[in-house]
PDB file of N, CA and C in Angstrom:
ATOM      1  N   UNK A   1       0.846  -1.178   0.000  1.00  0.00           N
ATOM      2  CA  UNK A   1       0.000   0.000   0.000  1.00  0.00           C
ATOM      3  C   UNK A   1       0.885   1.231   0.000  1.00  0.00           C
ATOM      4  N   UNK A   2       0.339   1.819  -0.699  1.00  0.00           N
ATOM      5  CA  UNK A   2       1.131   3.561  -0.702  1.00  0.00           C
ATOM      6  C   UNK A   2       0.531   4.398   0.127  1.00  0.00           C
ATOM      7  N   UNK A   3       1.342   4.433   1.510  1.00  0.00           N
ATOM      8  CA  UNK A   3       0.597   5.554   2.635  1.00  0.00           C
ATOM      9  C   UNK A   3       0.351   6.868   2.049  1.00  0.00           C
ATOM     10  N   UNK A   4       1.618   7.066   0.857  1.00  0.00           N
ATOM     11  CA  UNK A   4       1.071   8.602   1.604  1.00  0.00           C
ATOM     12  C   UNK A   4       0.074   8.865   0.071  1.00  0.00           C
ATOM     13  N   UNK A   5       0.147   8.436  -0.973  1.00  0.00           N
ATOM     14  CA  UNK A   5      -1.015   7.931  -2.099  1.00  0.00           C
ATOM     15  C   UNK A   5      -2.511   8.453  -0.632  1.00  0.00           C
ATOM     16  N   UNK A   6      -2.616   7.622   0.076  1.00  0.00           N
ATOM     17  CA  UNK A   6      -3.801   7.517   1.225  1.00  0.00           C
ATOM     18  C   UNK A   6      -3.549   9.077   1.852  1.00  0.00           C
ATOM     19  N   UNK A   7      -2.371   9.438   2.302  1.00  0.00           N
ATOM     20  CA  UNK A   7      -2.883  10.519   3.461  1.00  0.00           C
ATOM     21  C   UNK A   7      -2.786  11.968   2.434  1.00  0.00           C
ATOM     22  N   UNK A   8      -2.252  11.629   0.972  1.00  0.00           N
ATOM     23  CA  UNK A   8      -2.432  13.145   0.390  1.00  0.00           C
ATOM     24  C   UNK A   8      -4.059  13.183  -0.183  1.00  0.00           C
ATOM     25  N   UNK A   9      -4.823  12.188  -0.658  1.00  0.00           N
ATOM     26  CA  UNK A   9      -5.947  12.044  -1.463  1.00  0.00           C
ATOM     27  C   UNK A   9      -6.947  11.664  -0.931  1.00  0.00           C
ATOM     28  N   UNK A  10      -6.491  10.733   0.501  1.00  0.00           N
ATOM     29  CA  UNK A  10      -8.023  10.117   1.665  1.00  0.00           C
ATOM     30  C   UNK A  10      -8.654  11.602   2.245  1.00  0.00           C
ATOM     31  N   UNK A  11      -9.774  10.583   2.602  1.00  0.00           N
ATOM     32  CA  UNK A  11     -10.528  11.098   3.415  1.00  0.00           C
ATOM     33  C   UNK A  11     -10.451  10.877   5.001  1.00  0.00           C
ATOM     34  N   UNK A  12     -10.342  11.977   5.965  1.00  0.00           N
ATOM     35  CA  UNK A  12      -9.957  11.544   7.233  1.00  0.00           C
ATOM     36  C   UNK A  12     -11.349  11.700   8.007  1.00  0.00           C
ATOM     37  N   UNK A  13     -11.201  10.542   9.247  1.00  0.00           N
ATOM     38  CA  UNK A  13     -12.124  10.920  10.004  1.00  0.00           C
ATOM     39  C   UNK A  13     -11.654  10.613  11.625  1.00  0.00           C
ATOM     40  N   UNK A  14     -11.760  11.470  12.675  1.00  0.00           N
ATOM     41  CA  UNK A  14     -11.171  10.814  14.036  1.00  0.00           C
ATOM     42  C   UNK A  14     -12.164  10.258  14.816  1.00  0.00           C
ATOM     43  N   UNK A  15     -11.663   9.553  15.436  1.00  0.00           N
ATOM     44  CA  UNK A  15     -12.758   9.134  16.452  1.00  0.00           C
ATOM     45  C   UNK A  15     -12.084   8.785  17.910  1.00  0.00           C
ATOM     46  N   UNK A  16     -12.313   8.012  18.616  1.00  0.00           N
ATOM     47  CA  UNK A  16     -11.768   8.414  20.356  1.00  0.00           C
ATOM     48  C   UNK A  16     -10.862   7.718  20.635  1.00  0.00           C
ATOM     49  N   UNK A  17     -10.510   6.722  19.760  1.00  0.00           N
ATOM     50  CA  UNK A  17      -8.909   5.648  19.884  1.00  0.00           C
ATOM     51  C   UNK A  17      -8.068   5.962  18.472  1.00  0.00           C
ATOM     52  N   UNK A  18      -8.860   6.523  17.215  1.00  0.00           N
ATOM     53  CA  UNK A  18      -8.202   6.122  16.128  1.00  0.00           C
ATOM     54  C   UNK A  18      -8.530   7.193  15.144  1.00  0.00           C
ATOM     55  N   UNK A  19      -7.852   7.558  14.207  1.00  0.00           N
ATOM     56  CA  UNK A  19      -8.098   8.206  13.394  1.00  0.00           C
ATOM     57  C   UNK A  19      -7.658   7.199  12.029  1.00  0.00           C
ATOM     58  N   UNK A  20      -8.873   7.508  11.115  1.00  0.00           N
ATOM     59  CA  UNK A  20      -9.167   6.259   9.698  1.00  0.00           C
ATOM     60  C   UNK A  20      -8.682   7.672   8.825  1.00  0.00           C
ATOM     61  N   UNK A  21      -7.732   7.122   7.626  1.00  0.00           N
ATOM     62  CA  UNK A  21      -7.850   8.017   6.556  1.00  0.00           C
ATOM     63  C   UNK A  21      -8.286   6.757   5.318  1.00  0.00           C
ATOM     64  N   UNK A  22      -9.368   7.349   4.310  1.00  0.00           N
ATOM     65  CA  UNK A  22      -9.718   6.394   3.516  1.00  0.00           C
ATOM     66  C   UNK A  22      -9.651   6.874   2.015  1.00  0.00           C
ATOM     67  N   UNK A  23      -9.346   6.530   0.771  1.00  0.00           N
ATOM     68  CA  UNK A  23      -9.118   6.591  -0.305  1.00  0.00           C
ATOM     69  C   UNK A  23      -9.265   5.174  -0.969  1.00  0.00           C
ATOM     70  N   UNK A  24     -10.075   5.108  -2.132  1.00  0.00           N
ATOM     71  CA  UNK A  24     -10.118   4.065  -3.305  1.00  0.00           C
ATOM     72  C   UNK A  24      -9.215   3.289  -3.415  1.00  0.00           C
ATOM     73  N   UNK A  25      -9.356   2.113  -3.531  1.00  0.00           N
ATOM     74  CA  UNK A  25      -7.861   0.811  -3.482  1.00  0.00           C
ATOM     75  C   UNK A  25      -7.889   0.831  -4.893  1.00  0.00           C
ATOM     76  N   UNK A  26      -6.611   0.805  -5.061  1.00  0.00           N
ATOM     77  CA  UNK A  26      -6.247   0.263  -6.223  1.00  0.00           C
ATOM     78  C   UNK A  26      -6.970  -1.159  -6.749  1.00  0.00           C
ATOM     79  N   UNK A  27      -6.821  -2.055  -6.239  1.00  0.00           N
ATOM     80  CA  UNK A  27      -6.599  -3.387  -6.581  1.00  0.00           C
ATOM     81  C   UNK A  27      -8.121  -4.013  -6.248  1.00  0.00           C
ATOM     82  N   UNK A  28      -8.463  -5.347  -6.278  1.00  0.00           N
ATOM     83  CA  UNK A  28      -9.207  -5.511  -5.857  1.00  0.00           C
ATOM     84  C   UNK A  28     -10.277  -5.917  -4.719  1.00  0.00           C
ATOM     85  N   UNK A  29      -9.297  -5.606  -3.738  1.00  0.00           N
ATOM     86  CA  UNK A  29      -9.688  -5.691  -2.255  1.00  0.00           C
ATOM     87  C   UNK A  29      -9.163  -4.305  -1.030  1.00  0.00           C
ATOM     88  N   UNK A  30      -9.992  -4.215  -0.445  1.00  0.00           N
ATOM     89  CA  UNK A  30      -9.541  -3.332   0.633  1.00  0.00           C
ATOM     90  C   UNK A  30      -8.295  -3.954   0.998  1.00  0.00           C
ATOM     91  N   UNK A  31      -7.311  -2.680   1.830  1.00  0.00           N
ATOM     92  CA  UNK A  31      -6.445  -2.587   2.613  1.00  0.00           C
ATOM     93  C   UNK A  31      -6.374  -2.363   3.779  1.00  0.00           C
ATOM     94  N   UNK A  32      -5.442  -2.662   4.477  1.00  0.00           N
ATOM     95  CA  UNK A  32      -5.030  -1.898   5.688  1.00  0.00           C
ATOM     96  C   UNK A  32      -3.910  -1.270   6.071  1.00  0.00           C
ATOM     97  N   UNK A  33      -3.298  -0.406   6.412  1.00  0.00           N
ATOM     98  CA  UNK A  33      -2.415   0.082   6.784  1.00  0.00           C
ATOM     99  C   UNK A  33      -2.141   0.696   8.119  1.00  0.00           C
ATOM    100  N   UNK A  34      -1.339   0.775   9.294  1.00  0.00           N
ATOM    101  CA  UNK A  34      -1.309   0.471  10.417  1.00  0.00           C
ATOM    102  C   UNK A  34      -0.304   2.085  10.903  1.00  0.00           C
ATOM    103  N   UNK A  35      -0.486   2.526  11.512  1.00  0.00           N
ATOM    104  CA  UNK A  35       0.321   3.723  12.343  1.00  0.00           C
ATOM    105  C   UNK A  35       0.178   4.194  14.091  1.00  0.00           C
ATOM    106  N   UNK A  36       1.502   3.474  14.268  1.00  0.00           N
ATOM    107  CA  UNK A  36       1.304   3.308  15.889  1.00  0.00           C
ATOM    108  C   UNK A  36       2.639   4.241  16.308  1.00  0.00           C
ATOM    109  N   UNK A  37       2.904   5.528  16.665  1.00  0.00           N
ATOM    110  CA  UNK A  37       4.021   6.300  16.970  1.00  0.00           C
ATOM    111  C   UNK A  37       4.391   6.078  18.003  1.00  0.00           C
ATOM    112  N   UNK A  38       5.567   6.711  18.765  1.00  0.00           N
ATOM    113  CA  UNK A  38       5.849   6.342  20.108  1.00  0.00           C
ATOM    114  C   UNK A  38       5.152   6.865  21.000  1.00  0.00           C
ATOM    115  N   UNK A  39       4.370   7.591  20.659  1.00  0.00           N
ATOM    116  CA  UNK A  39       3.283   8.383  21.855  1.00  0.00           C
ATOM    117  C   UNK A  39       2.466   7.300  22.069  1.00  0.00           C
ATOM    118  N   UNK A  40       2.780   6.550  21.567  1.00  0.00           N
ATOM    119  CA  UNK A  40       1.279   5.334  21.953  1.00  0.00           C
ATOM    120  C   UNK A  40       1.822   4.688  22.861  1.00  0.00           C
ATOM    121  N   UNK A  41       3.320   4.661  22.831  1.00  0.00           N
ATOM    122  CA  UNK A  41       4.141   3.793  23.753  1.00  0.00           C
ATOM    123  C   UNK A  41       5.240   2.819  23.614  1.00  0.00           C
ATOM    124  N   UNK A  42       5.825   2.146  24.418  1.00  0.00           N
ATOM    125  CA  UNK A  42       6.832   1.749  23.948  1.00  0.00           C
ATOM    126  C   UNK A  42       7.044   0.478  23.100  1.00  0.00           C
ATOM    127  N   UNK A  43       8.049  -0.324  22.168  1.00  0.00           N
ATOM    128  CA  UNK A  43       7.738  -1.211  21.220  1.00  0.00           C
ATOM    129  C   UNK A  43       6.054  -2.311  21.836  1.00  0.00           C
ATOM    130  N   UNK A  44       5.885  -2.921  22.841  1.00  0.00           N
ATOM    131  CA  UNK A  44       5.488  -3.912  23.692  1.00  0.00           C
ATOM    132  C   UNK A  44       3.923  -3.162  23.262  1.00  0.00           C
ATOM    133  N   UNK A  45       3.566  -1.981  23.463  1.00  0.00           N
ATOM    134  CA  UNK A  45       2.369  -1.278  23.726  1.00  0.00           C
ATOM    135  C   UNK A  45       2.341  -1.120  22.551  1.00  0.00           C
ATOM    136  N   UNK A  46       3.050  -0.399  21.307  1.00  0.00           N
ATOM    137  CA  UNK A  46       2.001  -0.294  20.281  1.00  0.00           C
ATOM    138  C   UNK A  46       2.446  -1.440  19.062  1.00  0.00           C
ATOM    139  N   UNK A  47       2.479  -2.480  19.341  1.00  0.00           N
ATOM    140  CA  UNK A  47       2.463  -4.151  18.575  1.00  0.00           C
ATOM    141  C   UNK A  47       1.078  -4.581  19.061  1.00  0.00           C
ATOM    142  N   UNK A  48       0.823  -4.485  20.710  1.00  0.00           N
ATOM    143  CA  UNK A  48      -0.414  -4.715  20.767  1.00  0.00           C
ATOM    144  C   UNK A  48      -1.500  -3.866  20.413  1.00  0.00           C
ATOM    145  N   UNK A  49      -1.331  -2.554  20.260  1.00  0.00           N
ATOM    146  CA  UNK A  49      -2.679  -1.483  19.499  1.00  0.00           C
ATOM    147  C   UNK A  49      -3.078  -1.931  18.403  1.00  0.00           C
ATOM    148  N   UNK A  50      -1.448  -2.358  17.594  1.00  0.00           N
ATOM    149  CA  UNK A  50      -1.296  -3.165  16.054  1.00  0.00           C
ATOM    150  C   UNK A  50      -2.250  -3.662  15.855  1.00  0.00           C
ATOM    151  N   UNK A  51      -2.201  -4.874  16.867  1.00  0.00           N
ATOM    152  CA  UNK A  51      -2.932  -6.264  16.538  1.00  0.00           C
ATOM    153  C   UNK A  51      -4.645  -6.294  17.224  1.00  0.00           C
ATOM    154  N   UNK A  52      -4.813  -5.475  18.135  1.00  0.00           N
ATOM    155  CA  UNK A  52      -5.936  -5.073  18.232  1.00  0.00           C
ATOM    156  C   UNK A  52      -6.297  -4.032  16.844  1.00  0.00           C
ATOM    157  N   UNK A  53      -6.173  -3.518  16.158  1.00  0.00           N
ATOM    158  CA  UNK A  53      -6.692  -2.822  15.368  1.00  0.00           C
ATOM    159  C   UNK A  53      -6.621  -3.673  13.677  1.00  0.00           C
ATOM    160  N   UNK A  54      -5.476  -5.034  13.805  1.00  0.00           N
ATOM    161  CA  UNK A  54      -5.705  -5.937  12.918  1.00  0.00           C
ATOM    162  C   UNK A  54      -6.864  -6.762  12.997  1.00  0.00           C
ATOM    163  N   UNK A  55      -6.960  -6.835  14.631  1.00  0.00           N
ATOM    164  CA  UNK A  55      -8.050  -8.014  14.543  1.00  0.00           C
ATOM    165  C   UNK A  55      -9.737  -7.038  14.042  1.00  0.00           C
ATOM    166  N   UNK A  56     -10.006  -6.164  14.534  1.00  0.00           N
ATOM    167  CA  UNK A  56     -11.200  -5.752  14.467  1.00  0.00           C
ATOM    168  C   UNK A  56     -11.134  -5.456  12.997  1.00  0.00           C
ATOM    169  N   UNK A  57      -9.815  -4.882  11.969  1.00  0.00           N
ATOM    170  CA  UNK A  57     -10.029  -4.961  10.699  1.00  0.00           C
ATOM    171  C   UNK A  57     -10.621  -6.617   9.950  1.00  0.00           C
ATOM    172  N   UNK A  58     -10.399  -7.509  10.490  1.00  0.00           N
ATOM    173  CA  UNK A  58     -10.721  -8.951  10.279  1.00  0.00           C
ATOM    174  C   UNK A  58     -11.933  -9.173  10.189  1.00  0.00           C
ATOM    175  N   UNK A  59     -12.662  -8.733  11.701  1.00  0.00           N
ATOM    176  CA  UNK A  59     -13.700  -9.544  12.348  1.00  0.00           C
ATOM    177  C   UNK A  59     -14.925  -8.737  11.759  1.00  0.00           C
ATOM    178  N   UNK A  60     -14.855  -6.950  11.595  1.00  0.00           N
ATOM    179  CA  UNK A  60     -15.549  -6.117  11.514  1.00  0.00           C
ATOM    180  C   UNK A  60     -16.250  -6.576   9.700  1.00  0.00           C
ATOM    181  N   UNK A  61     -17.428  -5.962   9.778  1.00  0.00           N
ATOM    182  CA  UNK A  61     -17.966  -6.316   7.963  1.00  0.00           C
ATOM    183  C   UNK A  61     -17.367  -5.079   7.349  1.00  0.00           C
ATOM    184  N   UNK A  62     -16.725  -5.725   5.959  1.00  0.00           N
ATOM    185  CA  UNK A  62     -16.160  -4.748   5.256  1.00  0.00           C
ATOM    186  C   UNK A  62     -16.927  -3.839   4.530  1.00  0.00           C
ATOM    187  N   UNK A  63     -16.254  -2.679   4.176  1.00  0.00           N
ATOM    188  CA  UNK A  63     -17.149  -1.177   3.847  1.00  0.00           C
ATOM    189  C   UNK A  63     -17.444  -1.838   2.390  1.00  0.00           C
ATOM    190  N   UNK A  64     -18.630  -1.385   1.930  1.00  0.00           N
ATOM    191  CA  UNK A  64     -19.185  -1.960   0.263  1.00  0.00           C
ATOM    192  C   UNK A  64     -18.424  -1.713  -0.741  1.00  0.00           C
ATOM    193  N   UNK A  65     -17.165  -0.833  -0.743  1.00  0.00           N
ATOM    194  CA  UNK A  65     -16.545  -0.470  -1.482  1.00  0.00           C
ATOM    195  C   UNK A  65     -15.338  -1.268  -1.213  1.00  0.00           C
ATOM    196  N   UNK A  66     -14.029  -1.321  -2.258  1.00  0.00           N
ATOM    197  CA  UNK A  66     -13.096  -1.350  -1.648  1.00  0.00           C
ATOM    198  C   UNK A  66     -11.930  -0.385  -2.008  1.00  0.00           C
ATOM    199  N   UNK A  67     -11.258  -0.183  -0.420  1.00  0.00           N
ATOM    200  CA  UNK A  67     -10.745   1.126   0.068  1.00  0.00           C
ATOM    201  C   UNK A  67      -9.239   0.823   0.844  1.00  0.00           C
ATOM    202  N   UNK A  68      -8.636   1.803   0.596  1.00  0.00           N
ATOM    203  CA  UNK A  68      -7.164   1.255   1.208  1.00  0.00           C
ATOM    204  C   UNK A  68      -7.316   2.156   2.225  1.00  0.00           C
ATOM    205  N   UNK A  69      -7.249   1.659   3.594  1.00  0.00           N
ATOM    206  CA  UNK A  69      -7.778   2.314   4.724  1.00  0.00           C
ATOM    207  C   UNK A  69      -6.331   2.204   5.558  1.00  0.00           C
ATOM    208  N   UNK A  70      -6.146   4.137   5.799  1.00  0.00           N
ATOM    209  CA  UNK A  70      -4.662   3.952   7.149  1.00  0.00           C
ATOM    210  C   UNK A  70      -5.491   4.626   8.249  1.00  0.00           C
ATOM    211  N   UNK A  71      -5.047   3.454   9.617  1.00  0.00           N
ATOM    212  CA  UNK A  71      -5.723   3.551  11.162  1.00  0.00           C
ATOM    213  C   UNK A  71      -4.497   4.357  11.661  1.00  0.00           C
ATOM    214  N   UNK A  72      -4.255   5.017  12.377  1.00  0.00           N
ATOM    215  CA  UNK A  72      -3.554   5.630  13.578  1.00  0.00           C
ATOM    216  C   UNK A  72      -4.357   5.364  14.419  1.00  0.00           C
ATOM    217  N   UNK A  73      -3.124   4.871  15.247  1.00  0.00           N
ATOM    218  CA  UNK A  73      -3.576   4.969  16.977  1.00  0.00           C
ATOM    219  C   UNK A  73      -3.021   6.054  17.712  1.00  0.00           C
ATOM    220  N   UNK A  74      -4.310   6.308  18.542  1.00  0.00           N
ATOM    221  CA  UNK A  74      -3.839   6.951  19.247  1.00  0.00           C
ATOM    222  C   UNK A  74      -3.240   6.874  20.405  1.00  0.00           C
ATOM    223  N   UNK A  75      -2.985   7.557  21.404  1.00  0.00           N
ATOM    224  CA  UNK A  75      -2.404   7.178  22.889  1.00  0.00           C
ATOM    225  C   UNK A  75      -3.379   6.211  23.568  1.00  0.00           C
ATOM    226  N   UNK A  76      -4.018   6.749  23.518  1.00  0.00           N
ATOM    227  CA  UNK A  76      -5.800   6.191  24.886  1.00  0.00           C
ATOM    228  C   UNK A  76      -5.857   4.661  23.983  1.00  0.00           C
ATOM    229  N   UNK A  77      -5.306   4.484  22.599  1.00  0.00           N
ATOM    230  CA  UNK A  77      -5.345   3.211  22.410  1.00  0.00           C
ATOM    231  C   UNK A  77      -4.858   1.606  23.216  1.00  0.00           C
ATOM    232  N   UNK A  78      -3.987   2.047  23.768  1.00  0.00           N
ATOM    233  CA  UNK A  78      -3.104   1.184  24.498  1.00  0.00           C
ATOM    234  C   UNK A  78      -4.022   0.898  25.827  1.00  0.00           C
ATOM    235  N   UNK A  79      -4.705   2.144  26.725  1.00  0.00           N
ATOM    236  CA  UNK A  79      -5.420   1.061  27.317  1.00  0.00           C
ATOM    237  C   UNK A  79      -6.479   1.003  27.684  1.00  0.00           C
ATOM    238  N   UNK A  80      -7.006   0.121  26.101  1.00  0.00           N
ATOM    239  CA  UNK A  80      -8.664  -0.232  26.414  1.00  0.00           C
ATOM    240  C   UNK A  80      -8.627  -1.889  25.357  1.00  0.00           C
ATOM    241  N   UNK A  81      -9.738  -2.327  26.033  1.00  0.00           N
ATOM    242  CA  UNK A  81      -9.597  -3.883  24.918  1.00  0.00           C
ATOM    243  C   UNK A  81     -10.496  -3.748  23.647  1.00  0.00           C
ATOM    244  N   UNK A  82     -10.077  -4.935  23.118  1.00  0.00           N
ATOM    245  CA  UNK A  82     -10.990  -5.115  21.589  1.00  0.00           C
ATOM    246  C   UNK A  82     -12.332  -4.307  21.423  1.00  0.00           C
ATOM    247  N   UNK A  83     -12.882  -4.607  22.219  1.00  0.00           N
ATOM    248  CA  UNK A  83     -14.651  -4.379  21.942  1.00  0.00           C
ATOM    249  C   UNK A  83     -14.276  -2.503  22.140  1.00  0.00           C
ATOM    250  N   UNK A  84     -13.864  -1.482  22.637  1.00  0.00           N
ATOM    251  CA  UNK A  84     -13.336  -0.569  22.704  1.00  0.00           C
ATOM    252  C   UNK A  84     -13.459  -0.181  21.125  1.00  0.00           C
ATOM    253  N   UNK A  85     -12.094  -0.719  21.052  1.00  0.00           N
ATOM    254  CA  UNK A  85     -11.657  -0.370  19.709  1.00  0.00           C
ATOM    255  C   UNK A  85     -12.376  -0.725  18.419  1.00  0.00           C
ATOM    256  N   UNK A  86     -13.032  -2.046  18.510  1.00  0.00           N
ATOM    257  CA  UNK A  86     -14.105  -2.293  17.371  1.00  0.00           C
ATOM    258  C   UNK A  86     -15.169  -1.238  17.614  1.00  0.00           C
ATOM    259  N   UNK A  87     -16.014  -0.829  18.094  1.00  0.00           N
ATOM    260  CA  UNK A  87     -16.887   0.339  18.107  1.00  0.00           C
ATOM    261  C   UNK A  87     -16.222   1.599  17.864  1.00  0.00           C
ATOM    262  N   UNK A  88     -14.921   1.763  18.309  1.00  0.00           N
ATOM    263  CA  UNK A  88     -14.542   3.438  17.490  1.00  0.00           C
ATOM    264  C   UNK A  88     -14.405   3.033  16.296  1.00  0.00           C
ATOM    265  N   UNK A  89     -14.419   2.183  15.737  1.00  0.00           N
ATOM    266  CA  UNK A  89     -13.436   1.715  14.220  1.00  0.00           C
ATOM    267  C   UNK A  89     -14.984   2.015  13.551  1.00  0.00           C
ATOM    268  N   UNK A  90     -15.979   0.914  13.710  1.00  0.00           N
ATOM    269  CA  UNK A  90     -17.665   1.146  13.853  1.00  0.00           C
ATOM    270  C   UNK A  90     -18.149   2.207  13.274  1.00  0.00           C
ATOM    271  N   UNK A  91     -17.774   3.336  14.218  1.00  0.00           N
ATOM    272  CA  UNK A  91     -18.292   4.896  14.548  1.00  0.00           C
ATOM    273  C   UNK A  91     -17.528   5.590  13.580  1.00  0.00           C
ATOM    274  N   UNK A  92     -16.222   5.413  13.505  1.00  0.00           N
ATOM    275  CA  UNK A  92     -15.577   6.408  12.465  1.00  0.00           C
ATOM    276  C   UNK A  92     -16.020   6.231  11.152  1.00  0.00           C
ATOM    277  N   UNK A  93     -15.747   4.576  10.798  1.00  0.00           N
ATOM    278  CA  UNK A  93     -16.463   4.328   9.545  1.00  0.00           C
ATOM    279  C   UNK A  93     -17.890   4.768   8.862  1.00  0.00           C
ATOM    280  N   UNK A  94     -18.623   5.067  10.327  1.00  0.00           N
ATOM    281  CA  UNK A  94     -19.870   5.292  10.035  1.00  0.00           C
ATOM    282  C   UNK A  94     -19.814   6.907   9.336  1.00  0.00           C
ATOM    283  N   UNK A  95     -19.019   7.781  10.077  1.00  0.00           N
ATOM    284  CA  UNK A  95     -18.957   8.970  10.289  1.00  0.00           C
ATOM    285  C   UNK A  95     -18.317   9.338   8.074  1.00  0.00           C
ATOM    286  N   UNK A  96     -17.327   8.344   8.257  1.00  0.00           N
ATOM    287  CA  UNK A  96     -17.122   8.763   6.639  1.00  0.00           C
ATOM    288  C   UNK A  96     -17.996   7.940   5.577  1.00  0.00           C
ATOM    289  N   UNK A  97     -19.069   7.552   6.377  1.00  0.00           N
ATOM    290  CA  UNK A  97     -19.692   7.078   4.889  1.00  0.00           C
ATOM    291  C   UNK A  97     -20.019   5.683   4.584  1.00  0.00           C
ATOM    292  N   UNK A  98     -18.722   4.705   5.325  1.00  0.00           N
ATOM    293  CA  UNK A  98     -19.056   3.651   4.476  1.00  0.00           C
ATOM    294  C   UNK A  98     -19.114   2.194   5.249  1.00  0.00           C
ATOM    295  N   UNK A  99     -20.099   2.642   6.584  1.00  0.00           N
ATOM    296  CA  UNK A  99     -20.126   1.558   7.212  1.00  0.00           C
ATOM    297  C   UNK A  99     -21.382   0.624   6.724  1.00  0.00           C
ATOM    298  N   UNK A 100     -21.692  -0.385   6.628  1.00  0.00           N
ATOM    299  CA  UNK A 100     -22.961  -1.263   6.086  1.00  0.00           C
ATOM    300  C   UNK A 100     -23.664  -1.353   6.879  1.00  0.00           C
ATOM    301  N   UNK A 101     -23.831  -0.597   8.173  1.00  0.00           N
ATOM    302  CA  UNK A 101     -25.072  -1.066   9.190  1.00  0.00           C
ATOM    303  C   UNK A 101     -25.245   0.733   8.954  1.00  0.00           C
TER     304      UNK A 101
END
């Protein structure tokens, strides 16, 4: 994926753990792309924001389109669990448009 393709041409939206930037995929499936800085914390803390924000990209129903989507985490990411973070992911998506519920 080409981040910055995503952060010069997406569309951003924040929400209370994460900020989604979204732009048209190339190819024929959505993406993901992952941004965890050191403000989130140290290596240990943001591998796990990672993988919490991999899994809810997994589990969550994908937007009708497909979209190469970059998550930032934020700080407050590190400490809250899954179900947390699947509802901001939820809410933001909703907020730009392209959630299916």
């Amino acid at each position: 994926m080409d981040f910055q393709r995503v952060f010069d041409a997406g569309r951003r939206a924040h929400g209370r753990y994460l900020t989604i930037i979204v732009a048209p995929a190339d190819g024929p499936r959505s993406r993901l792309g992952i941004v965890a800085s050191r403000k989130v914390g140290g290596a240990v803390v943001r591998n796990r924001a990672k993988r919490l924000i991999r899994q809810v990209f997994r589990t969550e129903s994908a937007p009708r389109a497909h979209f190469d989507l970059v998550v930032i985490a934020k700080p407050a990411t590190a400490q809250v669990g899954a179900a947390d973070v699947a509802t901001d992911y939820r809410l933001t998506l909703k907020r730009l448009g392209l959630s299916n519920s």
